[in-house]
Protein backbone atom coordinates (compact mmCIF):
# COMPACT_ATOMS: atom_id res chain seq x y z
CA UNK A 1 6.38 26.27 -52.96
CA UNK A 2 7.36 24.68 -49.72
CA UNK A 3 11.04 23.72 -48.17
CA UNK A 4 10.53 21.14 -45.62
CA UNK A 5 12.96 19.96 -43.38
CA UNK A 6 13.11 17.20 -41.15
CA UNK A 7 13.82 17.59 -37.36
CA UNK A 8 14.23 15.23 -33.71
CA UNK A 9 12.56 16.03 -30.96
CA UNK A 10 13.01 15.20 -27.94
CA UNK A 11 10.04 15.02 -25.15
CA UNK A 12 10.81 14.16 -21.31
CA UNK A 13 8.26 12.30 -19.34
CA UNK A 14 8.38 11.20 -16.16
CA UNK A 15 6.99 7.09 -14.99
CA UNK A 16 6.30 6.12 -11.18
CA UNK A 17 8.02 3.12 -10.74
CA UNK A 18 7.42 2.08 -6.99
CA UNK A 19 5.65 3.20 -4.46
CA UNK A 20 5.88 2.83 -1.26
CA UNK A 21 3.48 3.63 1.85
CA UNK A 22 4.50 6.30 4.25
CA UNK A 23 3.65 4.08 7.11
CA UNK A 24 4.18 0.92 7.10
CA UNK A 25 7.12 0.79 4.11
CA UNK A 26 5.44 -1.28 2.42
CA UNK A 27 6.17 -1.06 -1.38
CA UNK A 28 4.96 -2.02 -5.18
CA UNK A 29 6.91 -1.93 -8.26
CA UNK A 30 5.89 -2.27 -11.78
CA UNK A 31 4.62 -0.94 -15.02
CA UNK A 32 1.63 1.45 -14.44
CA UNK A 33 1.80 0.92 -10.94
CA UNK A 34 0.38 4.21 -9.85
CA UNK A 35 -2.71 2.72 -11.17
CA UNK A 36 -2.64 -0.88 -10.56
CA UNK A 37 -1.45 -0.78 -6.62
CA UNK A 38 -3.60 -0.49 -3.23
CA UNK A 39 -1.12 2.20 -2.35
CA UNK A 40 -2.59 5.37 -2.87
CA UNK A 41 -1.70 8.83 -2.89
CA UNK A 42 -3.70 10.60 0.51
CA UNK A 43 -3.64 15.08 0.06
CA UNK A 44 -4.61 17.46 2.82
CA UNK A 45 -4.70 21.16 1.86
CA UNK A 46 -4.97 23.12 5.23
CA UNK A 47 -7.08 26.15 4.75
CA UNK A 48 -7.02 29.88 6.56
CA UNK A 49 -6.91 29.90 10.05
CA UNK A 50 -5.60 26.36 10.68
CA UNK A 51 -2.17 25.89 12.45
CA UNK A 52 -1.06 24.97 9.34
CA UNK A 53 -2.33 27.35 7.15
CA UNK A 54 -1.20 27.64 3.91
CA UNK A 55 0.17 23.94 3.88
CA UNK A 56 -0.12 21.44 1.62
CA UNK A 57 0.64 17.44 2.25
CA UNK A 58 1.26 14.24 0.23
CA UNK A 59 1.81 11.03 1.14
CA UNK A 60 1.18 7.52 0.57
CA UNK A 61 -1.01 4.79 2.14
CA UNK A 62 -1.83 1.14 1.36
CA UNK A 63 -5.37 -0.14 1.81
CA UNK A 64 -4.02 -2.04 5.84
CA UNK A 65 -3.20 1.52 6.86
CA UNK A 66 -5.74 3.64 5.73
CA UNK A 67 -7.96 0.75 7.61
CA UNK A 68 -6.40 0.53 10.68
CA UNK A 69 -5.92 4.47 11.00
CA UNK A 70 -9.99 5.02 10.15
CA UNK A 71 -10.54 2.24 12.98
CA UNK A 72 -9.18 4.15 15.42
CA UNK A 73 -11.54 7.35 14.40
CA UNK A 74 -14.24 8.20 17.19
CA UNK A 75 -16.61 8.94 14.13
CA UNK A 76 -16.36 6.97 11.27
CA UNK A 77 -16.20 8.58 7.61
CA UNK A 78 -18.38 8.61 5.05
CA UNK A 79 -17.73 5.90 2.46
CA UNK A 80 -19.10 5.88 -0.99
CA UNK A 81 -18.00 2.87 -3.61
CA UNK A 82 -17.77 3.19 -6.79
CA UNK A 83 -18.07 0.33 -8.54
């Protein structure tokens, strides 16, 4: 035979609910933004040797920025679309 008992629990989650871009301030709100908004989270993980070794960096950047910084780049990158 089996006692059963009822219980409550209680589960935190976390939501983005702006974002903003690291340069130019510019921000979106909303439901689901992190996936719906040209502002997009940019990571650098510096490796051994580097001057900053053993750091880690994240920020945001709309689409503008992330344009007019590459612009300024003596060699262009790589870009691949996925579509």
């Amino acid at each position: 035979m089996r006692e059963i008992t009822k219980y409550t629990e209680t589960i935190e989650k976390t939501e983005t609910i702006s974002i903003t871009c690291n340069r130019c301030g510019k921000t979106e709100e909303g439901e689901h933004v992190e996936y719906s908004s040209d502002i997009q989270q940019q990571r650098f993980d510096f490796g051994y040797g580097s001057t900053m070794d053993g750091t880690e960096m994240k920020f945001d950047l709309c689409d503008n920025c992330v344009k007019e910084i590459i612009s300024e780049f003596i060699h262009q990158p790589e870009i691949i679309e996925h579509i």
